[in-house]
N, C-alpha and C. Protein backbone atom coordinates (compact mmCIF):
# COMPACT_ATOMS: atom_id res chain seq x y z
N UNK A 1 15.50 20.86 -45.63
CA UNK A 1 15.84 21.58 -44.42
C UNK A 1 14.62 21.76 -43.53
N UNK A 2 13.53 22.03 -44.12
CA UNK A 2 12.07 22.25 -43.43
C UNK A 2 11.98 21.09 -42.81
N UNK A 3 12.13 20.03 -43.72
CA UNK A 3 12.05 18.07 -42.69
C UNK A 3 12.40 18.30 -41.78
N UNK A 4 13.79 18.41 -41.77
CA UNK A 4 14.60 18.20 -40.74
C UNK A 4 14.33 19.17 -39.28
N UNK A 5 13.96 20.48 -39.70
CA UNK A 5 13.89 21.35 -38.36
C UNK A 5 12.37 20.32 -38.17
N UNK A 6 11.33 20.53 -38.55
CA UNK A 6 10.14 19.91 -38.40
C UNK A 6 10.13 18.30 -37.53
N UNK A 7 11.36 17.37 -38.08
CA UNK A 7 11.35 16.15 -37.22
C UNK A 7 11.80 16.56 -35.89
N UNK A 8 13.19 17.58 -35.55
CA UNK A 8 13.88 17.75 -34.44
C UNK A 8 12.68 18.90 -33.30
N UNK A 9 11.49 19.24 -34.02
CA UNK A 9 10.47 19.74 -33.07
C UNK A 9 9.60 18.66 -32.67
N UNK A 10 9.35 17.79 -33.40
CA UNK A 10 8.20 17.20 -33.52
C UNK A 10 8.85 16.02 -31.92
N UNK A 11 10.67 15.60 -31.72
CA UNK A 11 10.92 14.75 -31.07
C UNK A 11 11.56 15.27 -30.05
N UNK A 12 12.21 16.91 -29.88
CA UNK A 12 11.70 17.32 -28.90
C UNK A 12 10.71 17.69 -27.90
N UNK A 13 9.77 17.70 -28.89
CA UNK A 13 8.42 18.01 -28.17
C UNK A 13 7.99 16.57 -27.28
N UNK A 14 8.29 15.54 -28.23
CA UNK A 14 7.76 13.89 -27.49
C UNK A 14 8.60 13.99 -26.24
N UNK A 15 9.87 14.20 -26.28
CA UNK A 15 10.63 14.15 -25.09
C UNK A 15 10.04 14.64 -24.47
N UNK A 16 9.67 15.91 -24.24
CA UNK A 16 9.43 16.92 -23.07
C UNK A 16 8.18 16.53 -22.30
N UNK A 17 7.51 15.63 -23.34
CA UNK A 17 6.13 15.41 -22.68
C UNK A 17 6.40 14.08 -21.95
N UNK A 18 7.40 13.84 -21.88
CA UNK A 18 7.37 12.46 -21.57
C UNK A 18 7.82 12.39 -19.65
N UNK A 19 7.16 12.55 -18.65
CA UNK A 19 7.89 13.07 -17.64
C UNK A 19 7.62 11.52 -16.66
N UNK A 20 8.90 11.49 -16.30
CA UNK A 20 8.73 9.99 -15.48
C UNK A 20 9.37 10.65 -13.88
N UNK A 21 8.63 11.48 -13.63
CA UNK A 21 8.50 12.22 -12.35
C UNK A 21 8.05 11.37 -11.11
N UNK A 22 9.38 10.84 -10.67
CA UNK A 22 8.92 10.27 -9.19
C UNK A 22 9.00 11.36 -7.65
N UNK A 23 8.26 11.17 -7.36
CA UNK A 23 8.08 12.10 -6.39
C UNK A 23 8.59 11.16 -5.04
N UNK A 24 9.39 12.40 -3.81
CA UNK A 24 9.86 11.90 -3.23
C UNK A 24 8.87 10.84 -1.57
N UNK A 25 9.17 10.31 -0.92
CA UNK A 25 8.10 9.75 -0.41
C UNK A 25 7.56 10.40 0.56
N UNK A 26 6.90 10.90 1.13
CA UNK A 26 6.40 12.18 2.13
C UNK A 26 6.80 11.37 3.70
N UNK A 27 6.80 12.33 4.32
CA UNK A 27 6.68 11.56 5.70
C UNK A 27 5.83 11.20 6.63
N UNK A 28 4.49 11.33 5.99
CA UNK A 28 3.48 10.83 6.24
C UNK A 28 2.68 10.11 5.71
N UNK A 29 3.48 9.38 4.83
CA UNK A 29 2.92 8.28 4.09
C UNK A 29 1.95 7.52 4.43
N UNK A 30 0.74 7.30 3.70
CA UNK A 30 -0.07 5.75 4.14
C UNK A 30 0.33 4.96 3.69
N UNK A 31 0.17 3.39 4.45
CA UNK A 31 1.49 1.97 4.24
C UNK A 31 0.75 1.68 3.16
N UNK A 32 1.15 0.93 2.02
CA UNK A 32 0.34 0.47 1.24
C UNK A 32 -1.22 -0.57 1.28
N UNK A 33 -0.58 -1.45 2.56
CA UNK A 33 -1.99 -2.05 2.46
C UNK A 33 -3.18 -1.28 3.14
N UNK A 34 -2.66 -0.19 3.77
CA UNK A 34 -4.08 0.33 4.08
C UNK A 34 -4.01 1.96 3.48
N UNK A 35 -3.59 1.90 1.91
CA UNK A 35 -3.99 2.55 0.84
C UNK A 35 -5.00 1.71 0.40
N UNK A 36 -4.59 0.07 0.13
CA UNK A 36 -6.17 -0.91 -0.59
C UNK A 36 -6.63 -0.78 0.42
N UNK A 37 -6.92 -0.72 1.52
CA UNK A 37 -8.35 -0.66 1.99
C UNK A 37 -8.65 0.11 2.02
N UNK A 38 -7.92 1.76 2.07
CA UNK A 38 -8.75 2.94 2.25
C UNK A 38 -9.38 3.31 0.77
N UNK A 39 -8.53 3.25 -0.37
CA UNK A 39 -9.29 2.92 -1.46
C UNK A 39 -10.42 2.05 -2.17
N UNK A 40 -10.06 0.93 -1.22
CA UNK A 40 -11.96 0.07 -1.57
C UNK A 40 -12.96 1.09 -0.71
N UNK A 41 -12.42 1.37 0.63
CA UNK A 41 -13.86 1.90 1.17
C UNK A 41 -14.52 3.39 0.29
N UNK A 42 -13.26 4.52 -0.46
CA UNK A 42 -13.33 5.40 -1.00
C UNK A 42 -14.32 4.80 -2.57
N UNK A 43 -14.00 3.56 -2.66
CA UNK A 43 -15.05 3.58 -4.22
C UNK A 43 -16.39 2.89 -3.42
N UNK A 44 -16.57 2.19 -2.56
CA UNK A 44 -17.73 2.18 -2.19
C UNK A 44 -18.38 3.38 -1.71
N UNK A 45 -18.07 4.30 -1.06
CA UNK A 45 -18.63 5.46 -0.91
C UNK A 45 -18.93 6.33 -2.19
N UNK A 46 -17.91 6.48 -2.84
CA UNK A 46 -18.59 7.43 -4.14
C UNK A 46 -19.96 6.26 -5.02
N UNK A 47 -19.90 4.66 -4.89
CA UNK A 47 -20.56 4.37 -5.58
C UNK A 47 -22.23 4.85 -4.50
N UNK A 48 -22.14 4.71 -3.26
CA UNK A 48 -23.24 5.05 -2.76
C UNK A 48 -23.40 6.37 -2.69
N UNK A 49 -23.39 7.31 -3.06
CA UNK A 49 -23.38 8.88 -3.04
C UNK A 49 -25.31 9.05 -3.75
N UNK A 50 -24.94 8.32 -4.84
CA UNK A 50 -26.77 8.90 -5.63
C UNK A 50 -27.61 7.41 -5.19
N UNK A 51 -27.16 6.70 -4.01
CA UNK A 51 -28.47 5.70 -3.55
C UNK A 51 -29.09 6.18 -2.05
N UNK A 52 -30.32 6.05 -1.90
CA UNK A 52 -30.93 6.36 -0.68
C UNK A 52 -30.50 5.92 0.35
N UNK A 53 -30.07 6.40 1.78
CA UNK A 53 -29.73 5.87 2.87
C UNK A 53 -30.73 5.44 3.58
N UNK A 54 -30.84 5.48 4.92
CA UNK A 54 -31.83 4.89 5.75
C UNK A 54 -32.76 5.91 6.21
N UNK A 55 -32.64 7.18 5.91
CA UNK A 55 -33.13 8.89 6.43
C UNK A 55 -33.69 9.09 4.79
N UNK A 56 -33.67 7.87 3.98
CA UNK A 56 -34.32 8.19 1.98
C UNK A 56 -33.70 9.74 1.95
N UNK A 57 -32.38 10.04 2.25
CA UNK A 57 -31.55 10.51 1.24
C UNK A 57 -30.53 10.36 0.56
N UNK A 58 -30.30 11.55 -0.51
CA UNK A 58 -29.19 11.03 -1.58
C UNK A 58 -28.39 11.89 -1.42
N UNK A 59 -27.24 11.78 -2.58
CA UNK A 59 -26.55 12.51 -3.23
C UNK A 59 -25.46 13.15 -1.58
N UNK A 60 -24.87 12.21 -0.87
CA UNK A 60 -24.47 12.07 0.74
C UNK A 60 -22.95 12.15 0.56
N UNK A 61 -22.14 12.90 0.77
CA UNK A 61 -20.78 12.85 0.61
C UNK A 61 -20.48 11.95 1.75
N UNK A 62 -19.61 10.76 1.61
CA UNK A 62 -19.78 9.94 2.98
C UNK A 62 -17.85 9.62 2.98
N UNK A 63 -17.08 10.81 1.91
CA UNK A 63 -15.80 10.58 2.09
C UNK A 63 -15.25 11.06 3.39
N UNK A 64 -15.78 12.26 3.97
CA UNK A 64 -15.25 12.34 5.25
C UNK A 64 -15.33 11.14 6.45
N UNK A 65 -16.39 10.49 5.82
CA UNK A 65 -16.38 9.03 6.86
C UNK A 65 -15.59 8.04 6.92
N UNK A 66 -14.81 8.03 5.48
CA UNK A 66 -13.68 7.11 5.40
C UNK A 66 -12.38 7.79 5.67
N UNK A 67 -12.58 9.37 5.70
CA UNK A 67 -11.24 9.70 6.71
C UNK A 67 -11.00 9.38 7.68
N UNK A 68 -12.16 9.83 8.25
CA UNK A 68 -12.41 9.79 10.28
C UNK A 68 -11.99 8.14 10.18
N UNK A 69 -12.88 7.21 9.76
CA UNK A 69 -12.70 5.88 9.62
C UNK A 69 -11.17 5.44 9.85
N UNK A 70 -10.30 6.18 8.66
CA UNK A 70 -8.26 5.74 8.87
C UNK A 70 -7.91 6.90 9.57
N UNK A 71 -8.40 7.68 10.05
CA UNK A 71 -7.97 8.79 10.91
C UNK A 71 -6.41 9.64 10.36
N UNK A 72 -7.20 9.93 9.19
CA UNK A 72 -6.42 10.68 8.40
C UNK A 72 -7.26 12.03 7.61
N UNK A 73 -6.58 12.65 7.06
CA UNK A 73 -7.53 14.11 6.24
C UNK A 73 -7.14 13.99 4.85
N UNK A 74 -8.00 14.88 3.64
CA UNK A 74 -7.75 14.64 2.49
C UNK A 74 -5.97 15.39 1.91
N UNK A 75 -5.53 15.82 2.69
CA UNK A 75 -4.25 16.31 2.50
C UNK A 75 -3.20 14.94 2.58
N UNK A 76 -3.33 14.35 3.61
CA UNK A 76 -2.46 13.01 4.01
C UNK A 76 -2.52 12.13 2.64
N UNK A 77 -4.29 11.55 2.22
CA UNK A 77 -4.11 11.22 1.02
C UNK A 77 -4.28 11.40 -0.05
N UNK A 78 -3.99 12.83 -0.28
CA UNK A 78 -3.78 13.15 -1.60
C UNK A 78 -2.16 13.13 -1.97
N UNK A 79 -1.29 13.58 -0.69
CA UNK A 79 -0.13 13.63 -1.09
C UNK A 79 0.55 12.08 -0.90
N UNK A 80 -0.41 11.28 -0.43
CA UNK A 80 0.29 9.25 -0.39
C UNK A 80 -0.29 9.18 -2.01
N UNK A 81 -1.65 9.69 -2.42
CA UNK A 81 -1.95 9.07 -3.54
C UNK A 81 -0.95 9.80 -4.86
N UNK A 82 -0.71 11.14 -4.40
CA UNK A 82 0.31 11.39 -5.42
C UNK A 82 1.70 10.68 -5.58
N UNK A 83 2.13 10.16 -4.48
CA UNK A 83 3.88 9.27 -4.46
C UNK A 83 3.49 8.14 -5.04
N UNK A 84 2.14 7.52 -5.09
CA UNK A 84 1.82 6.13 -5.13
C UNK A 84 1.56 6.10 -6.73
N UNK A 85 1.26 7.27 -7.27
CA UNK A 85 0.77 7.44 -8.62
C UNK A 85 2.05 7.37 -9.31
N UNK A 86 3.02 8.02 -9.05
CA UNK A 86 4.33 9.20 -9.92
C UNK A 86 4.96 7.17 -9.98
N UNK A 87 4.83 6.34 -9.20
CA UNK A 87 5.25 4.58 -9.55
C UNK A 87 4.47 4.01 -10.31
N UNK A 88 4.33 4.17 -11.23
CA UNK A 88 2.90 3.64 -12.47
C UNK A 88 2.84 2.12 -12.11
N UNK A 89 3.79 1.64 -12.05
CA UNK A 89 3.98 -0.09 -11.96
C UNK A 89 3.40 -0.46 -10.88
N UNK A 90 3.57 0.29 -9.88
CA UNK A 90 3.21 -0.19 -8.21
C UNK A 90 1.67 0.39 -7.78
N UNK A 91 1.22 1.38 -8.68
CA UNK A 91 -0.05 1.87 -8.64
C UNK A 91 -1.24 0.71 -9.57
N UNK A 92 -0.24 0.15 -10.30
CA UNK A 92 -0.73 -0.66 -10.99
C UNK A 92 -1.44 -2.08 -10.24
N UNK A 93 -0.31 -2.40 -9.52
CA UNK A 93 -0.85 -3.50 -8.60
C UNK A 93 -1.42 -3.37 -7.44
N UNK A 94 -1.22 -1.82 -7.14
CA UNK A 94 -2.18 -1.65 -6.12
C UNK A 94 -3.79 -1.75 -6.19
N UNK A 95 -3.81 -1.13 -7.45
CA UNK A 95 -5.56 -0.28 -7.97
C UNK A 95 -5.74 -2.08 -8.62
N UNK A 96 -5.42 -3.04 -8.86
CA UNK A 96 -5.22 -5.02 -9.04
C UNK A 96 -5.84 -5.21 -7.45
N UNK A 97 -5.32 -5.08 -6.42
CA UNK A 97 -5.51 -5.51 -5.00
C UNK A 97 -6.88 -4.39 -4.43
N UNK A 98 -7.47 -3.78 -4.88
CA UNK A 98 -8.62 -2.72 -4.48
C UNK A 98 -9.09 -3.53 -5.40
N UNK A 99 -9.35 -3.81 -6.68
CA UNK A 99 -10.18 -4.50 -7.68
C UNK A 99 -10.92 -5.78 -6.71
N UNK A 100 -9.65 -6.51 -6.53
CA UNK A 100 -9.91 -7.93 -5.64
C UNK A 100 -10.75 -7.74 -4.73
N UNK A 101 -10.53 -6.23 -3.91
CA UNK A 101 -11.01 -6.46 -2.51
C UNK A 101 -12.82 -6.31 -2.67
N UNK A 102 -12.76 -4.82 -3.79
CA UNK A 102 -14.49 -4.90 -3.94
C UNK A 102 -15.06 -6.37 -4.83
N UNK A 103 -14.56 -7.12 -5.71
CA UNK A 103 -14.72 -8.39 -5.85
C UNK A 103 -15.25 -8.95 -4.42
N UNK A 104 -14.49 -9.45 -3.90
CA UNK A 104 -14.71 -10.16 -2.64
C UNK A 104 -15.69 -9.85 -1.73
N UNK A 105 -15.87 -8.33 -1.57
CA UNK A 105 -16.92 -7.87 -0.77
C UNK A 105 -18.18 -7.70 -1.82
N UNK A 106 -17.93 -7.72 -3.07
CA UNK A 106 -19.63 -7.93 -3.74
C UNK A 106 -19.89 -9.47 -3.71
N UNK A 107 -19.14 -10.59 -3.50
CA UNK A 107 -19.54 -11.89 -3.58
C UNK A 107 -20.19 -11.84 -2.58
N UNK A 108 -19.73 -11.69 -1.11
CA UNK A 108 -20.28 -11.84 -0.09
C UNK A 108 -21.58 -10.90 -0.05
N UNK A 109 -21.98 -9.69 -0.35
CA UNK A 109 -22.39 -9.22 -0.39
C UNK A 109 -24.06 -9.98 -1.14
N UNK A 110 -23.26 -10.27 -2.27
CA UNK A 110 -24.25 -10.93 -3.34
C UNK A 110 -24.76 -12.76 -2.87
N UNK A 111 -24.21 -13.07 -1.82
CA UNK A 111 -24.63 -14.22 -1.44
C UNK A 111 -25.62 -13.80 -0.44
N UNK A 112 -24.94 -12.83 0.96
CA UNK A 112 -26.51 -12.56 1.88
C UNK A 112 -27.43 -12.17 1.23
N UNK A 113 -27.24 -11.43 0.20
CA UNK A 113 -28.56 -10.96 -0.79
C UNK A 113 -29.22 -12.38 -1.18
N UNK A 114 -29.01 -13.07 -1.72
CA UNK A 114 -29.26 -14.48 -2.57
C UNK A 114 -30.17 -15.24 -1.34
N UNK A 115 -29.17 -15.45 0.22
CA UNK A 115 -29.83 -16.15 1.08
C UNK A 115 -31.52 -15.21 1.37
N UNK A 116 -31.15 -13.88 1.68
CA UNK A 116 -32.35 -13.24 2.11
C UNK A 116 -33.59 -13.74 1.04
N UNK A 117 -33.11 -13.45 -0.40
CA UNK A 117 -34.20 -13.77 -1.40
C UNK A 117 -34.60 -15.44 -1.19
N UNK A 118 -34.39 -15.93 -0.76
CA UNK A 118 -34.55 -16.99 -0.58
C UNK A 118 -35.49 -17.43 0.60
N UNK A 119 -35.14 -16.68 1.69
CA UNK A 119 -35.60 -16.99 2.75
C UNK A 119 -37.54 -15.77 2.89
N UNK A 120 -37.23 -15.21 1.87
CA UNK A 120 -38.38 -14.38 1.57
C UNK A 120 -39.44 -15.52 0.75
N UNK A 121 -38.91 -15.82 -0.35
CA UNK A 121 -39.45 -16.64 -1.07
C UNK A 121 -40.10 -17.97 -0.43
N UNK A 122 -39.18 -18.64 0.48
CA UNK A 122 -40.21 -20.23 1.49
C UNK A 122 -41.26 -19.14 1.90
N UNK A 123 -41.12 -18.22 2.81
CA UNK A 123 -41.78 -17.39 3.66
C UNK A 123 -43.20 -17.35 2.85
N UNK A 124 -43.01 -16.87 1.51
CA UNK A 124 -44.15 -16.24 0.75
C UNK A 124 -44.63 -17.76 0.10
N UNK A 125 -44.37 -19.10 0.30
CA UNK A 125 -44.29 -20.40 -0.16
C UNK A 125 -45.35 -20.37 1.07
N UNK A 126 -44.87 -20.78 2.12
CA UNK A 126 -45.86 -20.82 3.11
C UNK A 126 -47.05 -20.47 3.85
N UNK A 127 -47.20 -19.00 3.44
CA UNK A 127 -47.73 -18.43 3.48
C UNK A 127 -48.92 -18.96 2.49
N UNK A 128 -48.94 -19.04 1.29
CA UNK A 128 -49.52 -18.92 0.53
C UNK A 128 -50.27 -20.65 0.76
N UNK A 129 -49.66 -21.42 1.38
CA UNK A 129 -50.23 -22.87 1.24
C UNK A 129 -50.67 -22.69 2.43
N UNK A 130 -50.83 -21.77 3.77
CA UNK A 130 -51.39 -21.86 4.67
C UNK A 130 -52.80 -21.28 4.23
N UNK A 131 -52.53 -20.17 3.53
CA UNK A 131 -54.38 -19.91 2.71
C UNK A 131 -54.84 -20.68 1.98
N UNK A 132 -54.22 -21.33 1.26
CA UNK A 132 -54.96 -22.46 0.45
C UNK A 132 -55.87 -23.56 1.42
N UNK A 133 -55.12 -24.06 2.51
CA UNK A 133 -55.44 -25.13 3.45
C UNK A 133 -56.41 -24.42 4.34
N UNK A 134 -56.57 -23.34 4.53
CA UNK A 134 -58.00 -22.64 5.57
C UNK A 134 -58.72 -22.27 4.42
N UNK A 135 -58.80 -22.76 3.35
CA UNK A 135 -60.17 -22.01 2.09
C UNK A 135 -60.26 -20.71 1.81
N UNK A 136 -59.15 -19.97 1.38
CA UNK A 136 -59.09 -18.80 1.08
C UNK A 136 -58.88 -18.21 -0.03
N UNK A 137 -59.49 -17.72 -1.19
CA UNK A 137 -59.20 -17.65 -2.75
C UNK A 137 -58.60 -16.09 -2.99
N UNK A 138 -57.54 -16.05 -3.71
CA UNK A 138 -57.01 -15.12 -3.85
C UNK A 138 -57.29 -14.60 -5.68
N UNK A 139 -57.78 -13.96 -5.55
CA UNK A 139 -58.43 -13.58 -7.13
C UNK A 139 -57.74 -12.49 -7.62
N UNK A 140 -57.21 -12.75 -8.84
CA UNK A 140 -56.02 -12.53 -9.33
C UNK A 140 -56.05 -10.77 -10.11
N UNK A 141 -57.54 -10.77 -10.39
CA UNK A 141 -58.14 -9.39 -10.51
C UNK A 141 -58.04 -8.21 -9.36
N UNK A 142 -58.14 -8.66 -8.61
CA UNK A 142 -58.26 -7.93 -7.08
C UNK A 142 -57.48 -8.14 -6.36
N UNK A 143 -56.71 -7.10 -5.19
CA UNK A 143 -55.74 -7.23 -4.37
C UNK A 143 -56.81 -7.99 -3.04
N UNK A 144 -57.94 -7.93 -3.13
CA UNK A 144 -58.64 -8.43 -1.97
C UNK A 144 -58.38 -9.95 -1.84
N UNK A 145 -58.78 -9.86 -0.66
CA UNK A 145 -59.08 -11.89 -0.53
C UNK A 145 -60.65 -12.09 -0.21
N UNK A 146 -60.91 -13.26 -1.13
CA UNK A 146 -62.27 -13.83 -0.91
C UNK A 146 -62.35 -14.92 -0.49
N UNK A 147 -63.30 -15.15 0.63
CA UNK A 147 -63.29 -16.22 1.29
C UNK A 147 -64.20 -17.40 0.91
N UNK A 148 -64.16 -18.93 1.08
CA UNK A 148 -65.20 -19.65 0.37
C UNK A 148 -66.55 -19.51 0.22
N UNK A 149 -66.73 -18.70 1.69
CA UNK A 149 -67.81 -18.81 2.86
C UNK A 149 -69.05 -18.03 1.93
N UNK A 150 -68.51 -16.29 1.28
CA UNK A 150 -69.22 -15.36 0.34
C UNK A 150 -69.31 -15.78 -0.70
């Protein structure tokens, strides 16, 4: 008898926790595709929060910039991100299409980086064979330059 009350708690209890709560759609919904973009720009901002800006500070809340940016407030999407959540399946392929998008913007990202290093590197190539060709010794002990001449 103890089993039995003990299983019929144990699978009421699973039920109850189990809530497939769709929420209804607000009327101010954000459209989905510019939930993925307002969500890529929202994880690039929290990822820049603890890196230095151009003023060498940190720790910069820069989410109000991606409001102003969709010209919306954190009320608008908290209550789109709550309708968008309570659809597990469709949140699913959404937070798939934000994955893609910061993908795409770190490739590009990671290629001007690649060209710049590159274009630093001839720079410092040239540089360095233009001192060689005027007689200029760079001694590896010292940040100075010594010339043939001393």
């Amino acid at each position: 008898m103890k089993n039995l009350i003990l299983f019929v708690l144990c699978v009421s209890l699973c039920l109850a926790c189990t809530g497939n709560t769709i929420y209804k759609e607000p009327d101010n919904l954000i459209p989905r595709d510019s939930m993925v973009s307002l969500l890529t720009d929202m994880h690039i901002a929290a990822a820049a929060k603890p890196i230095k800006n151009l003023d060498q500070k940190r720790d910069l809340n820069y989410m109000q910039l991606v409001y102003d940016k969709y010209k919306i407030d954190s009320l608008r999407f908290e209550q789109s991100n709550t309708f968008y959540t309570s659809k597990i399946d469709e949140y699913d392929k959404l937070l798939k299409d934000v994955r893609r998008s910061l993908e795409a913007k770190a490739s590009v990202y990671q290629l001007e980086k690649n060209k710049r290093d590159s274009i630093k590197k001839s720079k410092l190539k040239i540089k360095d064979s233009i001192e060689v060709k005027k007689g200029v010794k760079i001694k590896k002990d010292s940040p100075k330059i010594q010339y043939e001449d001393e």
